[in-house]
N, C-alpha and C. Protein backbone atom coordinates (compact mmCIF):
# COMPACT_ATOMS: atom_id res chain seq x y z
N UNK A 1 5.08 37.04 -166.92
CA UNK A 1 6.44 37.01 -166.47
C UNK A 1 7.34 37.47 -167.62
N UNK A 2 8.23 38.32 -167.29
CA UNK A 2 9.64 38.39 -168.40
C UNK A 2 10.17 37.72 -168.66
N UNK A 3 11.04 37.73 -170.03
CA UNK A 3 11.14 36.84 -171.26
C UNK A 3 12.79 36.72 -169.63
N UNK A 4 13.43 37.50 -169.74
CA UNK A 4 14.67 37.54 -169.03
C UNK A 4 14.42 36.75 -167.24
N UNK A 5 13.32 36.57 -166.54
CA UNK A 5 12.70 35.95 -165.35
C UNK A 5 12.31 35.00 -165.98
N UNK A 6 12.01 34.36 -167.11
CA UNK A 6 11.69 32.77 -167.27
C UNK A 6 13.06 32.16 -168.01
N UNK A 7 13.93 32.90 -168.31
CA UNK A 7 15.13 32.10 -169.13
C UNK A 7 15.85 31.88 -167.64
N UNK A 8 15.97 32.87 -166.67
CA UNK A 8 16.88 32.70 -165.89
C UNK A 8 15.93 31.49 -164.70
N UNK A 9 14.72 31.10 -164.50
CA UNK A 9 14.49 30.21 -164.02
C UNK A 9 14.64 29.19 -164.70
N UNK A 10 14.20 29.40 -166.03
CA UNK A 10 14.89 27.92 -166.88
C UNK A 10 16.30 27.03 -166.23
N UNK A 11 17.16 28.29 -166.44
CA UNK A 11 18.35 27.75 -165.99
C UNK A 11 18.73 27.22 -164.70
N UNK A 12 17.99 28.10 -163.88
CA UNK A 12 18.35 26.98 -162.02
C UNK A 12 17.63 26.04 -162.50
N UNK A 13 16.29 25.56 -163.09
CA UNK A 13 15.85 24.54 -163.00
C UNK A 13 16.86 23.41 -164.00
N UNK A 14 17.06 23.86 -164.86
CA UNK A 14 18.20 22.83 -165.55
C UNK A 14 19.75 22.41 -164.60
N UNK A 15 20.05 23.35 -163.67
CA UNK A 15 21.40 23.09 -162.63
C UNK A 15 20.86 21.84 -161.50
N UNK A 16 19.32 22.44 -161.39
CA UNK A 16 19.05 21.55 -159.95
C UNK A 16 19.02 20.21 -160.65
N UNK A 17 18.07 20.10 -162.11
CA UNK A 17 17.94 18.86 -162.28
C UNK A 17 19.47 18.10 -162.75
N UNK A 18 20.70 18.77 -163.03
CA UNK A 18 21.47 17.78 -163.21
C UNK A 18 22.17 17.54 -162.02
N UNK A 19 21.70 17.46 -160.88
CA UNK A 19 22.08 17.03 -159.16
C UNK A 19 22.34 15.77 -158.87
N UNK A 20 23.48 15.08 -158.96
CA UNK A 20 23.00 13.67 -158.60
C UNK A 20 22.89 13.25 -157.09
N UNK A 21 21.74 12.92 -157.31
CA UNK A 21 20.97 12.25 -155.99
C UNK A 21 21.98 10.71 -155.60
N UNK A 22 21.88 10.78 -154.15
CA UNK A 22 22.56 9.39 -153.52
C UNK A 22 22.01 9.51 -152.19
N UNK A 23 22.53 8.13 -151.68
CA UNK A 23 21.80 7.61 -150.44
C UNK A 23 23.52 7.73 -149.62
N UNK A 24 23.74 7.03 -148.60
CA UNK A 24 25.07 7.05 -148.06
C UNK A 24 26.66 5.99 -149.06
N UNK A 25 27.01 6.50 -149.39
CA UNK A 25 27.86 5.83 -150.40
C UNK A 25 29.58 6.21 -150.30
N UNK A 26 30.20 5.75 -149.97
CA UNK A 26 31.86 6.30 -150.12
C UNK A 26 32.22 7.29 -149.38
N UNK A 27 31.73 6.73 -148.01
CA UNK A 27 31.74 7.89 -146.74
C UNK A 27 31.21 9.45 -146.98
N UNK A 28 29.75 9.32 -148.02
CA UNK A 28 30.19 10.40 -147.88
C UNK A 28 28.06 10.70 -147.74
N UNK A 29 27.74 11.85 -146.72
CA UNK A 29 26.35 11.69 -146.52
C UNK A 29 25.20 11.48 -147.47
N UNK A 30 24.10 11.24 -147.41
CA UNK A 30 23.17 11.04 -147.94
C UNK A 30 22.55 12.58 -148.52
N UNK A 31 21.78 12.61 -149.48
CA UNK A 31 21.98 14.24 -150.08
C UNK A 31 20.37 13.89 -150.71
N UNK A 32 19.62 12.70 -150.19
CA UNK A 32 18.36 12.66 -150.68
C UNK A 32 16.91 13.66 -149.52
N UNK A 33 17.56 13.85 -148.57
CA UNK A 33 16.86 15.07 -148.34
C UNK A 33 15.66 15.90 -148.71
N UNK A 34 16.03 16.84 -149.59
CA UNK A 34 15.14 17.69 -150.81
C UNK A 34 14.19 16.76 -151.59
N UNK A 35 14.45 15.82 -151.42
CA UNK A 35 13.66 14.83 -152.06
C UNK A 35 12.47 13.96 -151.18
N UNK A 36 12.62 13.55 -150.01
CA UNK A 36 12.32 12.61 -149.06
C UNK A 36 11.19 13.70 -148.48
N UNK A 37 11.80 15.04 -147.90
CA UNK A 37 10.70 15.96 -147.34
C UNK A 37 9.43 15.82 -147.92
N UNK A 38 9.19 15.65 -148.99
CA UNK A 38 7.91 15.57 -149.27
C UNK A 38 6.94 14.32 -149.06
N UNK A 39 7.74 13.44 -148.26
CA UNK A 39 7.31 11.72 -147.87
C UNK A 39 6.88 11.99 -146.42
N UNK A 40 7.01 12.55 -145.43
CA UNK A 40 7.20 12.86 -143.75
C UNK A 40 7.11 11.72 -143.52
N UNK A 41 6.72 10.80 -143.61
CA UNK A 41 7.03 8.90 -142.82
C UNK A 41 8.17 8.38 -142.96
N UNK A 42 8.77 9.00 -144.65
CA UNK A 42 9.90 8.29 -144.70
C UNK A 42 11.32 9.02 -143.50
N UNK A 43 12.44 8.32 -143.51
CA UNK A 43 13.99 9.23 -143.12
C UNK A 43 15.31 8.99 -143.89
N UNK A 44 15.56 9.70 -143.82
CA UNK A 44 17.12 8.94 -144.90
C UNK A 44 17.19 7.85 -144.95
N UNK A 45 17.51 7.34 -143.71
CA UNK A 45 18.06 5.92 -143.56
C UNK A 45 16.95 4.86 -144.34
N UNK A 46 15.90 5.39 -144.03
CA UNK A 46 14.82 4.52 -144.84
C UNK A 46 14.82 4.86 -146.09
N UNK A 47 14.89 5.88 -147.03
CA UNK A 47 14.94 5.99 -148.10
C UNK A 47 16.15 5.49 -149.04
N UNK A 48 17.07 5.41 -147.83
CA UNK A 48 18.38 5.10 -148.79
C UNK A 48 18.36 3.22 -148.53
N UNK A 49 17.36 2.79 -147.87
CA UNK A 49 16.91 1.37 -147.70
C UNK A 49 18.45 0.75 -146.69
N UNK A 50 18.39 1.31 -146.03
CA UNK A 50 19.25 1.04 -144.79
C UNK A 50 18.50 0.41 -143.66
């Protein structure tokens, strides 16, 4: 891979990881999603322990 294709994935990966994750909080939706897909039993509501 290029030096210029691994700096620039560096960087989405450093944007995604500063994402803050939440469950339903201050009217405002649940954004754990991207995260949960990889559970298929779990659902929001269950992950956000609702």
């Amino acid at each position: 891979m290029e030096k210029a294709a691994k700096e620039y994935l560096a960087k989405v990966a450093e944007k995604a990881a500063q994402t803050p994750f939440h469950g339903c909080i201050e009217g405002k939706e649940s954004n754990l999603e991207p995260i949960i897909r990889f559970f298929p039993k779990w659902t929001p509501r269950e992950a956000d322990g609702l």
